[in-house]
Protein backbone atom coordinates (compact mmCIF):
# COMPACT_ATOMS: atom_id res chain seq x y z
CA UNK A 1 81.06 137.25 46.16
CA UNK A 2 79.38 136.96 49.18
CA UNK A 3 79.96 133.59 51.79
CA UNK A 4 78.80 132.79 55.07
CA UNK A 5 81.27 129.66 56.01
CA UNK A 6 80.59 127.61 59.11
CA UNK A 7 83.19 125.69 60.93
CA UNK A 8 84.17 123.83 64.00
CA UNK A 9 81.27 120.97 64.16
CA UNK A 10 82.13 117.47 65.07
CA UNK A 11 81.12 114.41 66.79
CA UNK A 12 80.98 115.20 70.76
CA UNK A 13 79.39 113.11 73.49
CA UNK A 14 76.58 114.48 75.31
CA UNK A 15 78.03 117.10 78.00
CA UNK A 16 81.03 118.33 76.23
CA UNK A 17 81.54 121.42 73.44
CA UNK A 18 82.14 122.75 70.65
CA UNK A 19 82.99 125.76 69.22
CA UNK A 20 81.52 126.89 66.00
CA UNK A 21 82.47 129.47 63.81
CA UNK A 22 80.91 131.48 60.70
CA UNK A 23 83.36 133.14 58.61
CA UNK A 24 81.53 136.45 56.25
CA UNK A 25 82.74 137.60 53.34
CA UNK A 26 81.84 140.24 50.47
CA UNK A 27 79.07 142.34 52.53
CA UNK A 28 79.24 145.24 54.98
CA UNK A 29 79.07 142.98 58.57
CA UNK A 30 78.24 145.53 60.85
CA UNK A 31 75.07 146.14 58.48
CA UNK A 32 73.34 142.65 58.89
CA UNK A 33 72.46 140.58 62.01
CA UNK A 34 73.69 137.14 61.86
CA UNK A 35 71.14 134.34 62.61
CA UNK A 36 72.22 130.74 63.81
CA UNK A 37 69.78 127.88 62.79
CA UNK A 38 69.58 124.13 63.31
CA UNK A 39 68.11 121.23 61.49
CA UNK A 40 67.80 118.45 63.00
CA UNK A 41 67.42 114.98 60.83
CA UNK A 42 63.89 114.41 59.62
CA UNK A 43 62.82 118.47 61.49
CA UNK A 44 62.40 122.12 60.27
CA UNK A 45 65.40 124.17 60.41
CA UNK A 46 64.85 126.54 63.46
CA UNK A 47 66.17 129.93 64.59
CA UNK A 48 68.24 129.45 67.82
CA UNK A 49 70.12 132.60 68.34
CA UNK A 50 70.23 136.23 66.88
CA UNK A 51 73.14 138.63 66.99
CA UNK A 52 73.91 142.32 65.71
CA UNK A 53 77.59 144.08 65.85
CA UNK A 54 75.62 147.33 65.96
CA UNK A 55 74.06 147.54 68.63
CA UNK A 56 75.10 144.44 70.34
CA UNK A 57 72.07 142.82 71.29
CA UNK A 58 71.59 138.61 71.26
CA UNK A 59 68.75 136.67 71.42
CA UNK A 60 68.61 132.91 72.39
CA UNK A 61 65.96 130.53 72.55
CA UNK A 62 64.62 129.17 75.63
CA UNK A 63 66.30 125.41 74.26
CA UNK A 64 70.00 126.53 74.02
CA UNK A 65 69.72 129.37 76.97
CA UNK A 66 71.91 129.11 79.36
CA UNK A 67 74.32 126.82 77.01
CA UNK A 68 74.92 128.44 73.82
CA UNK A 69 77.12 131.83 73.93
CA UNK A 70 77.46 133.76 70.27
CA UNK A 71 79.90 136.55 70.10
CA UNK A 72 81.51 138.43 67.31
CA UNK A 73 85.22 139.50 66.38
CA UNK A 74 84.27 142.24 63.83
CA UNK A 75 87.78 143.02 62.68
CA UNK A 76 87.84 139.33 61.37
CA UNK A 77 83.83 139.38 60.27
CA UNK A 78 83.70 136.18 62.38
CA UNK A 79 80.40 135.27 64.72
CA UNK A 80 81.56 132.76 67.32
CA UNK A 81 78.80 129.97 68.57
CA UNK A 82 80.34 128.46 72.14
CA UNK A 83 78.04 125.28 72.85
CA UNK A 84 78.55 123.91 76.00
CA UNK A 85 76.26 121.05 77.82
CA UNK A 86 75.49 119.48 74.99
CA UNK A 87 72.44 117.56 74.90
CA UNK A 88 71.87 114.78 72.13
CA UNK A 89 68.55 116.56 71.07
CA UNK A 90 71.09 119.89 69.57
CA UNK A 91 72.52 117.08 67.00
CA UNK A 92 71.80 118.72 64.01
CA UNK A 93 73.37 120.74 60.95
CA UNK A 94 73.78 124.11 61.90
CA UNK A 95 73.70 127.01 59.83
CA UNK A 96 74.65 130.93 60.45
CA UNK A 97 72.82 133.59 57.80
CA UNK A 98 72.51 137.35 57.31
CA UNK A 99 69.85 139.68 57.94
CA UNK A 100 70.10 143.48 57.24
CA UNK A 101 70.27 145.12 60.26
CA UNK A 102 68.01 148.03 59.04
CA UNK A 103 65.36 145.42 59.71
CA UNK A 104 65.80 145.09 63.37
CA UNK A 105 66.23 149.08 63.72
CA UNK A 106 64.90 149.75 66.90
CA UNK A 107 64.64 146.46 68.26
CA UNK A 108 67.68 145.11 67.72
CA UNK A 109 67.57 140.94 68.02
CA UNK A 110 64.31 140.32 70.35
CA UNK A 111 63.30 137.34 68.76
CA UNK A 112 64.17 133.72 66.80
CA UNK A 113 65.91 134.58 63.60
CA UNK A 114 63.14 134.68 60.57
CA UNK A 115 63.90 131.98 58.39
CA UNK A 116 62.66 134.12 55.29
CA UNK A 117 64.44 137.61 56.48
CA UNK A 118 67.83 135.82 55.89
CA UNK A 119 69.68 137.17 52.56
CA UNK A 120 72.61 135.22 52.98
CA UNK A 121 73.38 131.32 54.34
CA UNK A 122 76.07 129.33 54.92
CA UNK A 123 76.39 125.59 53.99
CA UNK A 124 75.90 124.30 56.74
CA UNK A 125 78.21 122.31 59.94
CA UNK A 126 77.21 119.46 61.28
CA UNK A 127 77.31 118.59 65.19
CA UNK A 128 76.41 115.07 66.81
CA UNK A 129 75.89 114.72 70.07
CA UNK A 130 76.31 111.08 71.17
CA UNK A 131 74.76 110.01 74.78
């Protein structure tokens, strides 16, 4: 079965950080790119940072630059999402999903994760940002 589990959200006031995690389970890791989104109440969910194991690239967008830093442990099939300077405007469920990699052969992650590209998504974590 496969999962995508997110973890580490919270309540946090505007400054401080969290430390999210997405947990994957029952596909091939280093063959999909993992995507983090975030909806914010009453918004679109939107594509904030792109990852592959393979070939190591990232992407961030120009919002969480600078803030957000995504890394992966592959022995434990575990992407990492360090937020740091949090801003009340990030409150928002965030969600990590899977993209095959042979999609971004080539390019690797150069852009926001597609939204309809994902296979796979996690549940969701929320994180509030108080100010």
């Amino acid at each position: 079965e496969v999962q995508l589990v997110e973890s580490g959200g919270g309540l946090v006031q505007a400054g401080g950080s969290l430390r999210l995690s997405c947990a994957a389970s029952g596909f091939t890791f280093d063959q999909y790119a993992i995507g983090w989104f975030r909806q914010a109440p009453g918004k679109e969910r939107e594509g904030v940072i792109c990852i592959t194991s393979s070939d190591g690239s990232t992407y961030y967008a120009d919002s969480v630059k600078g803030r957000f830093t995504i890394s992966t442990d592959n022995a434990k099939n575990t992407v990492y999402l360090q937020l740091n300077s949090l801003k009340p405007e990030d409150t928002g469920v965030y969600y990590c999903a899977a993209q095959p990699y042979d999609e971004l052969i080539g390019t690797g992650c150069i852009s926001s994760p597609d939204y309809y590209a994902m296979d796979y998504w996690g549940r969701g974590t929320l994180v509030t940002v108080s100010s």
